[in-house]
C-alpha atoms as a PDB file:
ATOM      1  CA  UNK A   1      59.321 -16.180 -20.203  1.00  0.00           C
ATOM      2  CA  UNK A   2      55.770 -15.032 -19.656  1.00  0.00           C
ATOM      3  CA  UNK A   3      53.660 -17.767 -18.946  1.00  0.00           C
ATOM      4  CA  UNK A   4      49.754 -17.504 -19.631  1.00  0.00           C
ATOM      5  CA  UNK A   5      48.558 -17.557 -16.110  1.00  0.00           C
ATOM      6  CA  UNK A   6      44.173 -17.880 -16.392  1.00  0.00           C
ATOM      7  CA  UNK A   7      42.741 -14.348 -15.814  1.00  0.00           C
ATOM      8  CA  UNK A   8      41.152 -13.689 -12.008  1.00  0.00           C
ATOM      9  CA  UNK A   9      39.071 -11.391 -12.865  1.00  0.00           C
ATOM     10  CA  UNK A  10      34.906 -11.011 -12.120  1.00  0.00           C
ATOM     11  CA  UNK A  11      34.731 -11.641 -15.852  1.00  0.00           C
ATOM     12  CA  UNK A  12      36.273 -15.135 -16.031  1.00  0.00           C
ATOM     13  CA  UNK A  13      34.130 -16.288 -12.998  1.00  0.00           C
ATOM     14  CA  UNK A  14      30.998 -18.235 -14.300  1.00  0.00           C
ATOM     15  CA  UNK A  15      28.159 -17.314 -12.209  1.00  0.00           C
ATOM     16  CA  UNK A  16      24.805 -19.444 -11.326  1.00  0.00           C
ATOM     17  CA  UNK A  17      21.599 -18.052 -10.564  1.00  0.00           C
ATOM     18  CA  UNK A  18      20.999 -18.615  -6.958  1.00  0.00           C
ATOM     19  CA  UNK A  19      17.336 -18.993  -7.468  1.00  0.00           C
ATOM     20  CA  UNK A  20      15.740 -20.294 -10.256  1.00  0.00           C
ATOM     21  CA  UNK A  21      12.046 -19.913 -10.804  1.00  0.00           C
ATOM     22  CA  UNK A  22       9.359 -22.140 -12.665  1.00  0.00           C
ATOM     23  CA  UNK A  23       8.889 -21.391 -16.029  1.00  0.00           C
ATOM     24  CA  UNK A  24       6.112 -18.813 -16.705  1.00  0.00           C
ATOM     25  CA  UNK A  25       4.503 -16.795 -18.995  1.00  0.00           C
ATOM     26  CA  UNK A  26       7.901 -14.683 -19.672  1.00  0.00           C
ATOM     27  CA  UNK A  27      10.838 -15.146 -18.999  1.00  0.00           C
ATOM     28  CA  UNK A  28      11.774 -10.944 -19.083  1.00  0.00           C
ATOM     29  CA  UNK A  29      12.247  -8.558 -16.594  1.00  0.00           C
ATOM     30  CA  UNK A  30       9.257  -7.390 -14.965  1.00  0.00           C
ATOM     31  CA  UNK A  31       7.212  -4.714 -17.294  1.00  0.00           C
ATOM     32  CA  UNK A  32       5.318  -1.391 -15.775  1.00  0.00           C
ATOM     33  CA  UNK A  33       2.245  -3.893 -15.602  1.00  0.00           C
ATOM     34  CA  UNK A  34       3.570  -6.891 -13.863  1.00  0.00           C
ATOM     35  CA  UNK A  35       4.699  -4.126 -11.412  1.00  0.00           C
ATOM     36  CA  UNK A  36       1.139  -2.639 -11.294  1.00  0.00           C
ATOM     37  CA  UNK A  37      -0.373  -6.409 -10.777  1.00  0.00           C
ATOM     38  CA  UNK A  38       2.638  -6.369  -7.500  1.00  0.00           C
ATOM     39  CA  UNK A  39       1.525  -3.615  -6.241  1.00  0.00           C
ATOM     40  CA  UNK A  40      -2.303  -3.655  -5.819  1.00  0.00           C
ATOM     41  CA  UNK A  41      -1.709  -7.343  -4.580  1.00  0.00           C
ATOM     42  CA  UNK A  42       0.624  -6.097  -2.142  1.00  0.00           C
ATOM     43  CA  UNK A  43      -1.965  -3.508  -1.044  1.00  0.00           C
ATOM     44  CA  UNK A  44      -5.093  -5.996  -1.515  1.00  0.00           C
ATOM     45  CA  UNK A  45      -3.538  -8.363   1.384  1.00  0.00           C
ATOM     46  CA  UNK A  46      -1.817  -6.024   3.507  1.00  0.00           C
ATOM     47  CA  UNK A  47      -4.749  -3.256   3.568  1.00  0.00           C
ATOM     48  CA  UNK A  48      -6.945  -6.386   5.029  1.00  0.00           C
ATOM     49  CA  UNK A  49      -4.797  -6.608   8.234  1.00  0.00           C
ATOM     50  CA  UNK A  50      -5.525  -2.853   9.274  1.00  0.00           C
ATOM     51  CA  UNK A  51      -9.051  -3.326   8.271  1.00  0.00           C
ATOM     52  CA  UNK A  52      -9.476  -6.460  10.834  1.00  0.00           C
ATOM     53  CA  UNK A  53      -7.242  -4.171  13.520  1.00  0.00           C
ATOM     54  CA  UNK A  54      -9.753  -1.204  12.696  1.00  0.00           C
ATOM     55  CA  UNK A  55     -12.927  -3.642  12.798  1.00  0.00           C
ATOM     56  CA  UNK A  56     -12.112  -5.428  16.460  1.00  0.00           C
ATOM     57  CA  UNK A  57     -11.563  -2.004  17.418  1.00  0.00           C
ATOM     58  CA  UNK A  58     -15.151  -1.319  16.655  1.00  0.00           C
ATOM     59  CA  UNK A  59     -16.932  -4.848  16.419  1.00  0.00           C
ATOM     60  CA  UNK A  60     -17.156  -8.057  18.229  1.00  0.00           C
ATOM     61  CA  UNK A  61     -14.826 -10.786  17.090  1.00  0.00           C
ATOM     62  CA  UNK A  62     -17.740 -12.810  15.495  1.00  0.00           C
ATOM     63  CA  UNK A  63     -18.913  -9.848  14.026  1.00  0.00           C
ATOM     64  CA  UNK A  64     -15.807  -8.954  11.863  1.00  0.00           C
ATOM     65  CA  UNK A  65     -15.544 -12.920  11.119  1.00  0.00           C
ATOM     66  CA  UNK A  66     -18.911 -13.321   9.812  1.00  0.00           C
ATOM     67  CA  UNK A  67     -18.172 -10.269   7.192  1.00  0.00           C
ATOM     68  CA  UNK A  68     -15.181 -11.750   6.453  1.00  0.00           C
ATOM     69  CA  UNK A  69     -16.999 -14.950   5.502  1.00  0.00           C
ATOM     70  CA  UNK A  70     -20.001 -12.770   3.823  1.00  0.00           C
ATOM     71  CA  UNK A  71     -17.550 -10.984   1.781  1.00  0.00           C
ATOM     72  CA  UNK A  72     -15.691 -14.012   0.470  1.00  0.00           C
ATOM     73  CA  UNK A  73     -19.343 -15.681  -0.586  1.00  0.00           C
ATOM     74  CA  UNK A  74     -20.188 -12.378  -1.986  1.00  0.00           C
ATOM     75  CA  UNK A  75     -16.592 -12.666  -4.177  1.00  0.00           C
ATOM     76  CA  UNK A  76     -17.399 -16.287  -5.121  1.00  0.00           C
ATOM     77  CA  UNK A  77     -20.935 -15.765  -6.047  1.00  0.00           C
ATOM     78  CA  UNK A  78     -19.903 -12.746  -8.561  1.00  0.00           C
ATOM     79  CA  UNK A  79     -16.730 -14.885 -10.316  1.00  0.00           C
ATOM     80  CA  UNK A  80     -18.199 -18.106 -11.208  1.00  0.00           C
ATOM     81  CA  UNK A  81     -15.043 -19.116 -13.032  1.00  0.00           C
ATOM     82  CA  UNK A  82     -13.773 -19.391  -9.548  1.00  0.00           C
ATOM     83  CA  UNK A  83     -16.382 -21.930  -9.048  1.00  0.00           C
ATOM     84  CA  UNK A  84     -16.291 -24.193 -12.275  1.00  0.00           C
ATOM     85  CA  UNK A  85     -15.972 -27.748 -11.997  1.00  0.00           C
ATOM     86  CA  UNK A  86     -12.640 -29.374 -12.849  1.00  0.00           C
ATOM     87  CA  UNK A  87     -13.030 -32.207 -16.073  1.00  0.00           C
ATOM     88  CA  UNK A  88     -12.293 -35.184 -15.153  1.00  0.00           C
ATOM     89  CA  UNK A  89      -8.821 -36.211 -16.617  1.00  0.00           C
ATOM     90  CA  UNK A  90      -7.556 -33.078 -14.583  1.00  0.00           C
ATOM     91  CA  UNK A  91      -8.050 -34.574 -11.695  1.00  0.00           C
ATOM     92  CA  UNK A  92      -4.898 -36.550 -11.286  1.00  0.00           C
ATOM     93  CA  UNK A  93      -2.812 -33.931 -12.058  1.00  0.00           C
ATOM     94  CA  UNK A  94      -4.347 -31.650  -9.236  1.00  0.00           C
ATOM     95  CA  UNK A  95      -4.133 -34.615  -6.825  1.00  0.00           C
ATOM     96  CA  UNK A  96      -0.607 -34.915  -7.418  1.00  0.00           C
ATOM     97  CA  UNK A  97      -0.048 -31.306  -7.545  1.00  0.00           C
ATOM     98  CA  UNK A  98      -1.520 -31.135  -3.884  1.00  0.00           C
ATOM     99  CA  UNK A  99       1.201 -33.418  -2.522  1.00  0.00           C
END
């Protein structure tokens, strides 16, 4: 007699994610443009390391932080979105986001 034994296989072996992200704006596999957005990100943050090692190369310490402050202002003062004051019913839910 041949007895059903279950099947061992990778196919009968449920799998779970092992890390599970927020939900977003998609739920898809990154496109060519959420690459892109990666990418100059990547180089954005990582390009301003060697610029600070070239700079205190060249500069004084306070020198290369007050351009780092000067640029930030400079940033700020072109995006006023970045800037905007947050309505008041929002407020709780940034408070408790911040915890």
């Amino acid at each position: 007699m041949d007895s059903q034994k279950p099947k061992l296989g990778p196919e009968s072996v449920q799998r779970r994610a092992l890390v599970t992200t927020a939900d977003g704006a998609s739920t898809e596999a990154f496109e060519a443009t959420d690459w892109a957005l990666t990418i100059m990100v990547s180089l954005i943050w990582g390009s301003s390391f060697l610029w600070i090692a070239i700079g205190l190369d060249s500069l004084t310490p306070s020198s290369v932080a007050f351009g780092r402050l000067a640029l930030g202002a400079a940033a700020l003062g072109l995006l006023p979105a970045a800037r905007r004051t947050v309505p008041g019913p929002e407020l709780p839910k940034l408070r408790r986001a911040a915890k």
